[in-house]
C-alpha atoms as a PDB file:
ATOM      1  CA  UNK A   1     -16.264   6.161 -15.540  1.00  0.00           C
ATOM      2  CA  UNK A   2     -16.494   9.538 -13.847  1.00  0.00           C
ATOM      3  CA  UNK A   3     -15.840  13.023 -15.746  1.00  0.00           C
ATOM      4  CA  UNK A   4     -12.257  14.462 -16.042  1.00  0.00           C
ATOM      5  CA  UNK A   5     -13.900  17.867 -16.314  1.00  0.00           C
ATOM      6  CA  UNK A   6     -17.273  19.591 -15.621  1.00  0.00           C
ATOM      7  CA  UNK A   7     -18.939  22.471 -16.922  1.00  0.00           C
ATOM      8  CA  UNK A   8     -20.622  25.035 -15.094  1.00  0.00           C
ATOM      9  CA  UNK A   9     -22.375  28.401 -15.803  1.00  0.00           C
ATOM     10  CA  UNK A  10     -20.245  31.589 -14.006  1.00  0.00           C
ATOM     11  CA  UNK A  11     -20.817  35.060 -13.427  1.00  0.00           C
ATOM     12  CA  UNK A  12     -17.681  36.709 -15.085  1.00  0.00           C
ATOM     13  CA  UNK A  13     -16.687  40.342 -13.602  1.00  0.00           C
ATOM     14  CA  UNK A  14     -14.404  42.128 -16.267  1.00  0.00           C
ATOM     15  CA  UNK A  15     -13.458  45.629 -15.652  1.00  0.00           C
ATOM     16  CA  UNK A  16     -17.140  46.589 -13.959  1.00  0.00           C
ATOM     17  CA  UNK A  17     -18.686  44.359 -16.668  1.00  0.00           C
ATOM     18  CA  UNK A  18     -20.939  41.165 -16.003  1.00  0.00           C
ATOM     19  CA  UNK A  19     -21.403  38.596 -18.378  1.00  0.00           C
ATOM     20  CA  UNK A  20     -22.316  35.115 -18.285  1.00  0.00           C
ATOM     21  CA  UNK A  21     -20.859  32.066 -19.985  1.00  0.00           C
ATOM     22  CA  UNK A  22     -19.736  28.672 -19.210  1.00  0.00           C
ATOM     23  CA  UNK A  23     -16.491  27.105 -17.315  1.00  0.00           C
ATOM     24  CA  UNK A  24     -14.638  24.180 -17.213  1.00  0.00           C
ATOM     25  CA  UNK A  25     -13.609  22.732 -14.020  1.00  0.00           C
ATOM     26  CA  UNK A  26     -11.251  19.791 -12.506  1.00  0.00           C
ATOM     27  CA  UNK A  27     -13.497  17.254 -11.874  1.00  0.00           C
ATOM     28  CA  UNK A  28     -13.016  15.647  -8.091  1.00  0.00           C
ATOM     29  CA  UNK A  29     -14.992  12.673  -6.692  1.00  0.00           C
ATOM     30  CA  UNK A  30     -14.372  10.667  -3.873  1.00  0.00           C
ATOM     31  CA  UNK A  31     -12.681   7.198  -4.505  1.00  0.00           C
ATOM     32  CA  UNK A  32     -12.480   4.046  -1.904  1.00  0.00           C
ATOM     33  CA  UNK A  33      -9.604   1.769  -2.132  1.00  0.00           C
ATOM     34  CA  UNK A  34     -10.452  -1.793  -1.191  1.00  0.00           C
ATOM     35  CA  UNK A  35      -7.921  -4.452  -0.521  1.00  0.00           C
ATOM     36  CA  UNK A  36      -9.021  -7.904  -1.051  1.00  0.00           C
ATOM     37  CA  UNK A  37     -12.723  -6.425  -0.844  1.00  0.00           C
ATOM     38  CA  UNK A  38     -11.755  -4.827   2.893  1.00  0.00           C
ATOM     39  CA  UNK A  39     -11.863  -0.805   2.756  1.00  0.00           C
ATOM     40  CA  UNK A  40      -8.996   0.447   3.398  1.00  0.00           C
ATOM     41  CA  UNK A  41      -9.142   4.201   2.484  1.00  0.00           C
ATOM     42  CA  UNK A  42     -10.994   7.043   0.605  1.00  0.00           C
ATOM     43  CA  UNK A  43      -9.370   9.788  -1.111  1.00  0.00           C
ATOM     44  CA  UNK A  44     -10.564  12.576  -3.015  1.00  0.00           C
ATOM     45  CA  UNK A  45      -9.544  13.041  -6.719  1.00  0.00           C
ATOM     46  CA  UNK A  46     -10.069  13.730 -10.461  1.00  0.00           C
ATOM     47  CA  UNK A  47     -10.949  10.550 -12.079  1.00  0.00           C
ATOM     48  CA  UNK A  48      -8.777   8.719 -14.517  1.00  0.00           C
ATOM     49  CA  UNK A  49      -5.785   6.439 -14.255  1.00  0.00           C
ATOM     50  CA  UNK A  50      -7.669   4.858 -11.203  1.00  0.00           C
ATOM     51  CA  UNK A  51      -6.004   1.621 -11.204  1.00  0.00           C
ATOM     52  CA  UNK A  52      -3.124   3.028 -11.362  1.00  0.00           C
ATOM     53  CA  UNK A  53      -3.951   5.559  -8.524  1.00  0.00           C
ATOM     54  CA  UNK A  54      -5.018   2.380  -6.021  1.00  0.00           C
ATOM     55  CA  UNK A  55      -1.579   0.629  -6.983  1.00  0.00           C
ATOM     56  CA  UNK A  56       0.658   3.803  -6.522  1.00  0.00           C
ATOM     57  CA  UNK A  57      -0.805   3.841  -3.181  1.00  0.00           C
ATOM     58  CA  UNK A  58      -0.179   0.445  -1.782  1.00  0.00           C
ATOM     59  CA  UNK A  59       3.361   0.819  -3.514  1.00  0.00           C
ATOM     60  CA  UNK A  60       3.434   3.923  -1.199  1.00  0.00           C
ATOM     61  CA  UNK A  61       1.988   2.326   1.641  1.00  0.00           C
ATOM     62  CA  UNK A  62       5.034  -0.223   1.233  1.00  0.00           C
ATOM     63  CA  UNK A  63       2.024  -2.903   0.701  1.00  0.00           C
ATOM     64  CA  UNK A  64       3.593  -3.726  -2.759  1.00  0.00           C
ATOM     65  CA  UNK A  65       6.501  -3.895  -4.183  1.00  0.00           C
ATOM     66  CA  UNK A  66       6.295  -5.422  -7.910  1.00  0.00           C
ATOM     67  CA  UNK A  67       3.791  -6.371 -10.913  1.00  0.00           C
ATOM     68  CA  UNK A  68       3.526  -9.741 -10.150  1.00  0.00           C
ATOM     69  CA  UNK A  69       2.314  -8.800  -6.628  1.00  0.00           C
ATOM     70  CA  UNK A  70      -0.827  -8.093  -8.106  1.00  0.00           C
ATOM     71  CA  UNK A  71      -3.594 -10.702  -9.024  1.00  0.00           C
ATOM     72  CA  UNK A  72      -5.884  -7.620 -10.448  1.00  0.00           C
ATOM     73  CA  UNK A  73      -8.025  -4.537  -9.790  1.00  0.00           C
ATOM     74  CA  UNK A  74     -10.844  -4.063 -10.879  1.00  0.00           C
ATOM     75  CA  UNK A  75     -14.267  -1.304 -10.040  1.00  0.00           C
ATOM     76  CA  UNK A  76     -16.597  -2.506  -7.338  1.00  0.00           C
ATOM     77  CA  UNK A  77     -20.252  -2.522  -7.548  1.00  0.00           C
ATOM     78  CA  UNK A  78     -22.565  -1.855  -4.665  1.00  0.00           C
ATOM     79  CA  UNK A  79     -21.429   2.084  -4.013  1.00  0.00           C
ATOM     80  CA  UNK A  80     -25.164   2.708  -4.239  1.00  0.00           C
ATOM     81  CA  UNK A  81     -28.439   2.174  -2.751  1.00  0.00           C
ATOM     82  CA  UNK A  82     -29.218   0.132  -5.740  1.00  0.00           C
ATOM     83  CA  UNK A  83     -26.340  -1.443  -6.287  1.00  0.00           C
ATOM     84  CA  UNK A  84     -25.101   0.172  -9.098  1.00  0.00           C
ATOM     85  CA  UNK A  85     -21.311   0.734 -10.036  1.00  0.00           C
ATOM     86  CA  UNK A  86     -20.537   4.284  -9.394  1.00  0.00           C
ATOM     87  CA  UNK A  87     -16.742   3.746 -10.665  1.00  0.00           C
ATOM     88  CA  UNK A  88     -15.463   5.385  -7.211  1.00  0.00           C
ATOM     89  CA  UNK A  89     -14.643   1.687  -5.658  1.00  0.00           C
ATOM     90  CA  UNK A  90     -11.300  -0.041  -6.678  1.00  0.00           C
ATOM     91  CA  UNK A  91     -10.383  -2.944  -4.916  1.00  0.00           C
ATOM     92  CA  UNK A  92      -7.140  -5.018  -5.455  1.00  0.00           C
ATOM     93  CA  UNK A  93      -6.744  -8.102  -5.251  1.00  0.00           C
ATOM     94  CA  UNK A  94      -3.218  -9.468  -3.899  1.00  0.00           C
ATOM     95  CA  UNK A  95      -1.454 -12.480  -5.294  1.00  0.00           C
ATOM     96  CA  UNK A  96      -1.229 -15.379  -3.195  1.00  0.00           C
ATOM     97  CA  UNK A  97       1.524 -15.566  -0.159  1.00  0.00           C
ATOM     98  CA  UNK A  98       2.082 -10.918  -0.589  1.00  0.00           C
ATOM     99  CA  UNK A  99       1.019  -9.835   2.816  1.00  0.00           C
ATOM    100  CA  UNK A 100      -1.959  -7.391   3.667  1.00  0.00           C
ATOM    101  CA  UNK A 101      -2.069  -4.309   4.794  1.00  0.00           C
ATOM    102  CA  UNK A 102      -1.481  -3.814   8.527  1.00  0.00           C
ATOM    103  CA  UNK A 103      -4.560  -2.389   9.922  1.00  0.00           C
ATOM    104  CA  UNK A 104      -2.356   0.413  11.488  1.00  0.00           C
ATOM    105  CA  UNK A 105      -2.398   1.875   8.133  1.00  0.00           C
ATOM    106  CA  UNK A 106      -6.015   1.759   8.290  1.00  0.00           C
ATOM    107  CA  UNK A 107      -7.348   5.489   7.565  1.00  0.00           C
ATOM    108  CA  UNK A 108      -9.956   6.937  10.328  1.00  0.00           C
ATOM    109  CA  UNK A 109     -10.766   9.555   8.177  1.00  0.00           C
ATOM    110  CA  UNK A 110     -10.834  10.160   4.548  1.00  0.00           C
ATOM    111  CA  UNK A 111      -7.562  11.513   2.225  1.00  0.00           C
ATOM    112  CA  UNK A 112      -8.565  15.178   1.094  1.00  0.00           C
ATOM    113  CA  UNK A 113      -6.922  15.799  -2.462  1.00  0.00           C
ATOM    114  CA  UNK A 114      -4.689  18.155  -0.760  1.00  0.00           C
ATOM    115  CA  UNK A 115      -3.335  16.085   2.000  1.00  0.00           C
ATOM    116  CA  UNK A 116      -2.553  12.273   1.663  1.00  0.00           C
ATOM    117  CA  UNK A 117      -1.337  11.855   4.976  1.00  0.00           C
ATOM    118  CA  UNK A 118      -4.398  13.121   6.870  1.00  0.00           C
ATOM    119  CA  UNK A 119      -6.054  10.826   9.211  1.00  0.00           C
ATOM    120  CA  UNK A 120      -2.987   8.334   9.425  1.00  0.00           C
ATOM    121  CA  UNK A 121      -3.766   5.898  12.206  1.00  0.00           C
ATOM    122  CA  UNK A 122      -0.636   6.363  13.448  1.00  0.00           C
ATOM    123  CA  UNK A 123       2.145   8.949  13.030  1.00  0.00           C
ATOM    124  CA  UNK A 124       4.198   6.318  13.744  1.00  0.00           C
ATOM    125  CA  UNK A 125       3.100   4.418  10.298  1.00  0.00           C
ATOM    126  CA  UNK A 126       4.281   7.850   8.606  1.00  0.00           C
ATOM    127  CA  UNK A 127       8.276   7.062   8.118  1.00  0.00           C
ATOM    128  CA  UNK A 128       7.184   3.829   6.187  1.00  0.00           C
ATOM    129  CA  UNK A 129      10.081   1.208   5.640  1.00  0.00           C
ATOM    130  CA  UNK A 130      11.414   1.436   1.737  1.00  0.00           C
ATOM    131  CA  UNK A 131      12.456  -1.488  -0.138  1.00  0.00           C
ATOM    132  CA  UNK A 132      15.163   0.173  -1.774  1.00  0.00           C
ATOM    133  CA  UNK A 133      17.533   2.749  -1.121  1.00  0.00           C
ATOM    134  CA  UNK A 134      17.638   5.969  -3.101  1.00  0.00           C
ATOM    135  CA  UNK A 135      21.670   6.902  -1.538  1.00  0.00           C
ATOM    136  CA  UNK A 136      22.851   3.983  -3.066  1.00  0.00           C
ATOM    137  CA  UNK A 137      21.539   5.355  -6.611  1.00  0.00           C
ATOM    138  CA  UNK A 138      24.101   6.520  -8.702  1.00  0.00           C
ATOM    139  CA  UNK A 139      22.598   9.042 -10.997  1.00  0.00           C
ATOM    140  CA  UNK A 140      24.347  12.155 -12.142  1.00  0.00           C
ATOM    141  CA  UNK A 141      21.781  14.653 -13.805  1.00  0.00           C
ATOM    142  CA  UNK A 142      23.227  18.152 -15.851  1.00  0.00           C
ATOM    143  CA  UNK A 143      21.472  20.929 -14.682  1.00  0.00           C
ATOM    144  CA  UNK A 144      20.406  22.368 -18.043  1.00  0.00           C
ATOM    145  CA  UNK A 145      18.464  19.068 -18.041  1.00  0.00           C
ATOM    146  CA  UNK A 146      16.522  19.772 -14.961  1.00  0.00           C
ATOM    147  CA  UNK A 147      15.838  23.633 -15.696  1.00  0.00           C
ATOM    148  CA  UNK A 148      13.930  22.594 -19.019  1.00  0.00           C
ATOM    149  CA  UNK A 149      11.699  19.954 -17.086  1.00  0.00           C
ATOM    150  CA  UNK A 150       9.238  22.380 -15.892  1.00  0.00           C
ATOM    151  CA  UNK A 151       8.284  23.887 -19.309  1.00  0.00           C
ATOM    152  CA  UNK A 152       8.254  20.224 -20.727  1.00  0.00           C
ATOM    153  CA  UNK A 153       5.984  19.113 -17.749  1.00  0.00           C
ATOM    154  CA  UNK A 154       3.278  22.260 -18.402  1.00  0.00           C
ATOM    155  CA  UNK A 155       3.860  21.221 -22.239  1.00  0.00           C
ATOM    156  CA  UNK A 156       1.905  17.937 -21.618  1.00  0.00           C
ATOM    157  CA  UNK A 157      -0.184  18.507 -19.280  1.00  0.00           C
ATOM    158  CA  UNK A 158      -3.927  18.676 -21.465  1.00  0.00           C
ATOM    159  CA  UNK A 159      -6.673  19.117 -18.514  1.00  0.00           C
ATOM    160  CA  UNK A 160      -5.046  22.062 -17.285  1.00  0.00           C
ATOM    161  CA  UNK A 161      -5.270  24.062 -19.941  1.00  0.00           C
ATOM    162  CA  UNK A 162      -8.922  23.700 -20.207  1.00  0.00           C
ATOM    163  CA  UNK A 163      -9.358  24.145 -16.434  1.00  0.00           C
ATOM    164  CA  UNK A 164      -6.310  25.773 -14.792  1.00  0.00           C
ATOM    165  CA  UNK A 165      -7.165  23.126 -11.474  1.00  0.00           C
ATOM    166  CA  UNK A 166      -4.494  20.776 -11.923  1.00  0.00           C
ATOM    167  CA  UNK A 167      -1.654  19.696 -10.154  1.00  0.00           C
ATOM    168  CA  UNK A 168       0.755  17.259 -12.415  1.00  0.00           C
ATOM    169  CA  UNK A 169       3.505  14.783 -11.673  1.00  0.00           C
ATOM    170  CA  UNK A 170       6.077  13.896 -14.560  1.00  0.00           C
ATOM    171  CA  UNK A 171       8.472  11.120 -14.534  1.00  0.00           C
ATOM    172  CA  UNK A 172      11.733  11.896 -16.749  1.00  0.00           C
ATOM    173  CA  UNK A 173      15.209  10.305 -17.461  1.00  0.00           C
ATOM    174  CA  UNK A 174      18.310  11.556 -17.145  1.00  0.00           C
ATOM    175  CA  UNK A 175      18.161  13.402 -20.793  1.00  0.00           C
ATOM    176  CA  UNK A 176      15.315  14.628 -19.825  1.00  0.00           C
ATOM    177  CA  UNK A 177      12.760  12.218 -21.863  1.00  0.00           C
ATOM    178  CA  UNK A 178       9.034  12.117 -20.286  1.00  0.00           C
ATOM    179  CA  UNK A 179       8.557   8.513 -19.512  1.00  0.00           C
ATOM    180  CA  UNK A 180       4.638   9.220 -18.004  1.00  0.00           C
ATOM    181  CA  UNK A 181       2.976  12.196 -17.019  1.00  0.00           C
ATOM    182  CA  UNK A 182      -0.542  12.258 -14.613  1.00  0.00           C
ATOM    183  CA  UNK A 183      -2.909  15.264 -13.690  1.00  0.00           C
ATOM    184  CA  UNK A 184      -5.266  15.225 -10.571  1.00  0.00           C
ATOM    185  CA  UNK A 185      -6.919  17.506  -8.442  1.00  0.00           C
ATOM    186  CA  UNK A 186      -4.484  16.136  -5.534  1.00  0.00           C
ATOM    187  CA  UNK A 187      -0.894  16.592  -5.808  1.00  0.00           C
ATOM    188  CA  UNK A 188      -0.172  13.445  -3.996  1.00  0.00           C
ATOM    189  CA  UNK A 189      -2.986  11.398  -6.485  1.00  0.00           C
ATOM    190  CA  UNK A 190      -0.966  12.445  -9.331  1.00  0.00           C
ATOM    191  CA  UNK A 191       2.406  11.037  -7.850  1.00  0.00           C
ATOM    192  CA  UNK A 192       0.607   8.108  -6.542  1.00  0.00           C
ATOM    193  CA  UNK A 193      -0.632   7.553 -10.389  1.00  0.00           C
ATOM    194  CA  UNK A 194       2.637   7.679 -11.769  1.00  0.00           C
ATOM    195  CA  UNK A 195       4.130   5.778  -9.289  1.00  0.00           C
ATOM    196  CA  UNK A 196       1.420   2.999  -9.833  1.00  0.00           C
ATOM    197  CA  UNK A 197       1.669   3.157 -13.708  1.00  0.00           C
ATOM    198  CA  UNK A 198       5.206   2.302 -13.031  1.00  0.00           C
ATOM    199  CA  UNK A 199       4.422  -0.628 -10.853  1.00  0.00           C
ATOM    200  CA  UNK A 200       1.926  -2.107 -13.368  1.00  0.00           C
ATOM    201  CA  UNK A 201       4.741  -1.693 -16.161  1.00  0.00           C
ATOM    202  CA  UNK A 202       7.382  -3.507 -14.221  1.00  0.00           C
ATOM    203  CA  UNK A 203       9.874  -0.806 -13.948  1.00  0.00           C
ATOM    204  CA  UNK A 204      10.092  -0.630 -10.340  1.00  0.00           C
ATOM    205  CA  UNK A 205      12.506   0.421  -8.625  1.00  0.00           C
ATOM    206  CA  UNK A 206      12.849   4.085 -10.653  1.00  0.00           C
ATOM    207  CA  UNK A 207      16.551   4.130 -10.490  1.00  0.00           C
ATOM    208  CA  UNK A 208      18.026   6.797 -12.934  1.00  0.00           C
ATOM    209  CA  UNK A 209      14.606   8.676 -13.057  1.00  0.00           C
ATOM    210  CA  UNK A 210      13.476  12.384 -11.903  1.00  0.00           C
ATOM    211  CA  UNK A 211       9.966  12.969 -10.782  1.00  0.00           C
ATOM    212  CA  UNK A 212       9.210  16.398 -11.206  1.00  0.00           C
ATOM    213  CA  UNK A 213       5.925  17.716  -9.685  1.00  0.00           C
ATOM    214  CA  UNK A 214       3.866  21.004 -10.895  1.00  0.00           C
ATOM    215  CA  UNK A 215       3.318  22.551  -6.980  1.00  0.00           C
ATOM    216  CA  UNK A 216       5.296  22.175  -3.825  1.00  0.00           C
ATOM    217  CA  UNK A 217       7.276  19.242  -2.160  1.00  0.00           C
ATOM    218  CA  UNK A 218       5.982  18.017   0.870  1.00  0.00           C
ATOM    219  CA  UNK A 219       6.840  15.422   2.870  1.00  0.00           C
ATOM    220  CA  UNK A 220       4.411  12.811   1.672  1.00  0.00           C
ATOM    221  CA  UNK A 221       5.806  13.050  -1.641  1.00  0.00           C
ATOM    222  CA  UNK A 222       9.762  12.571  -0.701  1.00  0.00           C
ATOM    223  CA  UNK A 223       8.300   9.354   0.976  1.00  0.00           C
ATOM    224  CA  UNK A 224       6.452   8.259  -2.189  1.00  0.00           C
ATOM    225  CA  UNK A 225       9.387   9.078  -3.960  1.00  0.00           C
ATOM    226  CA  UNK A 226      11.783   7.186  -1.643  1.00  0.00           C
ATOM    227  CA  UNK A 227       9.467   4.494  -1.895  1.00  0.00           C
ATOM    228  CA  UNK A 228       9.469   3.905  -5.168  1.00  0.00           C
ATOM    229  CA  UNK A 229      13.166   4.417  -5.364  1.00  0.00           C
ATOM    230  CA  UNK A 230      13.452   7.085  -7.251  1.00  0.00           C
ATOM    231  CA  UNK A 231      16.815   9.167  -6.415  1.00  0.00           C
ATOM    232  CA  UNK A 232      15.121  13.243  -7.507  1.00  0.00           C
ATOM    233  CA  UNK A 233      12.474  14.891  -6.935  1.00  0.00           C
ATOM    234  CA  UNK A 234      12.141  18.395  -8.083  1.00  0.00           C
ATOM    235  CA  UNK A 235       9.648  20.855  -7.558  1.00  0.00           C
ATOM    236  CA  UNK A 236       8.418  24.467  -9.465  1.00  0.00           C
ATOM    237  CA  UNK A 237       7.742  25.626  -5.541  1.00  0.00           C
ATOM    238  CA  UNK A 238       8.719  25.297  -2.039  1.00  0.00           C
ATOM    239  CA  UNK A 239       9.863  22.035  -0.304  1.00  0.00           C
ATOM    240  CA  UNK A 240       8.903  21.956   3.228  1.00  0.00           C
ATOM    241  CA  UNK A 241      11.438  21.394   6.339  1.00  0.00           C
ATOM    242  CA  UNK A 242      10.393  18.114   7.229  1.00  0.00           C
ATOM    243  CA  UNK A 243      10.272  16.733   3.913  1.00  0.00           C
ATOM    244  CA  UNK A 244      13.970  18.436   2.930  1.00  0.00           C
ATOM    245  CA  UNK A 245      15.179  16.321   6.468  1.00  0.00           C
ATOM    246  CA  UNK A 246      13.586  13.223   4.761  1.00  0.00           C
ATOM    247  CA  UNK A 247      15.249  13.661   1.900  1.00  0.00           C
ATOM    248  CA  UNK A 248      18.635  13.885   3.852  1.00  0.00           C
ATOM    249  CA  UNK A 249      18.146  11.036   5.993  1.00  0.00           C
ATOM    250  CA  UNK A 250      17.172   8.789   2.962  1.00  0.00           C
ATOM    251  CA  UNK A 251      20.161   9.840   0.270  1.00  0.00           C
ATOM    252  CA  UNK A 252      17.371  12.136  -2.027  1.00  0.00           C
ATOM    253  CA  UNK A 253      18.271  14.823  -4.233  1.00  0.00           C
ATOM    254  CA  UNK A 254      15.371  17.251  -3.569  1.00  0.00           C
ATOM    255  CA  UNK A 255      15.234  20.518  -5.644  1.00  0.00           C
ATOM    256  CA  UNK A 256      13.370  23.352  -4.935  1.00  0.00           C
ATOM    257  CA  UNK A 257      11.570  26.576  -6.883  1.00  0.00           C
ATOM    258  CA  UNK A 258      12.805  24.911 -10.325  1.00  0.00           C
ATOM    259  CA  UNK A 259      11.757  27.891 -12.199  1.00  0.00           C
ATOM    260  CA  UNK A 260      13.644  29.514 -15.697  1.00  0.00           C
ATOM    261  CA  UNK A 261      17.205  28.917 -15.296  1.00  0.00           C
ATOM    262  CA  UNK A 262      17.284  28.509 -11.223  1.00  0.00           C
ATOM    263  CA  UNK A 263      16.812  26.372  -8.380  1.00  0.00           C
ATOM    264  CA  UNK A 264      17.791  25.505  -4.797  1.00  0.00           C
ATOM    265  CA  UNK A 265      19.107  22.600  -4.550  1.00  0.00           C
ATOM    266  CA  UNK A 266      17.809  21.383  -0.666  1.00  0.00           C
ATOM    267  CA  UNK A 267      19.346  18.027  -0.518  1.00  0.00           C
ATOM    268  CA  UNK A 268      21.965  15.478  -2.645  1.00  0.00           C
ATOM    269  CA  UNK A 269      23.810  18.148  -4.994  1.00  0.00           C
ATOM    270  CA  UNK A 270      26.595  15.521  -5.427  1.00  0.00           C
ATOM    271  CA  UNK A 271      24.255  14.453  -8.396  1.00  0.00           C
ATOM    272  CA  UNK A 272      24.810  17.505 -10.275  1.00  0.00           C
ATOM    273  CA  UNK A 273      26.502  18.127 -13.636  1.00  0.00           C
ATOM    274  CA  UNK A 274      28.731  20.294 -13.443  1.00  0.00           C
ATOM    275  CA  UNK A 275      29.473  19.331  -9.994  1.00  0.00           C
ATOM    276  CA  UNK A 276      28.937  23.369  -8.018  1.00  0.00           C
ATOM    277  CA  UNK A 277      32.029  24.817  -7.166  1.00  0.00           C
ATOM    278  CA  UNK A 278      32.264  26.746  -3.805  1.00  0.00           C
END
């Protein structure tokens, strides 16, 4: 299993001052997903939580849907010249009669760990189809709830205090509870991980649940949220425009610079306790 964190000898500038000493750093590796032993994509990310990583995907891909969908996952051999299992090849195996991916959604390049939706085949395999709808999701959330997510999300999140490289993706109720929290080096890898932890737990879809991610909210992460049905999303920075019309078209609340006692609220403030006035 590859190295959450690495350490690494710096030159440290203080004030005029040199000084060496060792560092700690996010560890990132490249992973291939394999479906039914056919590649299908290779992202870069911190390892950990891999299974749950290659399952988040495919529930993001709209590939699966459910536990029982899956016959298992396990690491791949044969990443190497000699054959040797590097632990950066998962392939999943489908249950019998759950369709495979379309080859449309077959990557021509590699996912960096800031961008899951570069090299998409297709921008037309982008809007992906979700098996439930968020709109129809009838959760009401107060908004002193929501304000203390952010310092309960840095509260658990244990690689990035030793390396400051993180990017984390928390899954809370309605009271605020942390259900499961994932770090990577990708913001869409740690959504993906949470999303696939879910999966593998049976609790899809997330109805009544708020994912609340460390950075900003792009579009690739309202789909992953609308695809795993879950009605929230908040963020501690920006949204951008296409993913706030996303969120609109599909019925998602999406929040915005959750930081202290404020937000903007981009998309679905019906779901607000108290309900704004004006």
């Amino acid at each position: 299993m590859g190295r959450v964190t690495v350490r690494r000898r710096v030159l440290r500038v203080r004030e005029g001052a040199f000084s060496h000493r060792p560092d700690t750093l996010a560890a990132e590796e490249p992973m291939e997903i394999r479906v039914g032993g056919r590649p299908l994509t290779v992202t870069m990310r911190t390892p950990g939580d891999d299974f749950d990583l290659a399952a988040g995907f495919l529930v993001s891909e709209g590939v699966l849907h459910k536990a029982d969908e899956v016959a298992g996952i396990r690491y791949c051999a044969g990443a190497t010249a000699d054959g040797s299992n590097t632990f950066n090849v998962v392939d999943v195996a489908l249950a019998p009669g759950v369709e495979a991916p379309d080859a449309s959604l077959e990557r021509n390049f590699y996912t960096t760990s800031s961008c899951g939706l570069c090299g998409k085949a297709s921008l037309d395999a982008v809007r992906t189809v979700a098996a439930w709808s968020v709109a129809e999701d009838p959760l009401h959330v107060d908004t002193d709830t929501l304000t203390a997510l952010p310092d309960r999300l840095r509260a658990a999140q244990r690689v990035f205090d030793s390396t400051g490289g993180l990017h984390a993706a928390g899954l809370f109720t309605t009271s605020g509870e942390l259900v499961v929290l994932r770090e990577d080096v990708g913001r869409h890898n740690a959504v993906d991980k949470v999303i696939g932890h879910a999966l593998r737990e049976g609790m899809l879809p997330l109805r009544n649940h708020i994912l609340m991610v460390s950075g900003r909210a792009s579009f690739e992460l309202v789909q992953k949220a609308v695809m795993a049905g879950i009605p929230v999303l908040a963020a501690v920075s920006a949204p951008s425009s296409l993913a706030a019309d996303l969120a609109a078209e599909s019925g998602l609340t999406l929040i915005g610079f959750l930081r202290g006692t404020s937000m903007n609220v981009y998309t679905g403030a019906e779901r607000l306790q108290p309900q704004p006035v004006g």
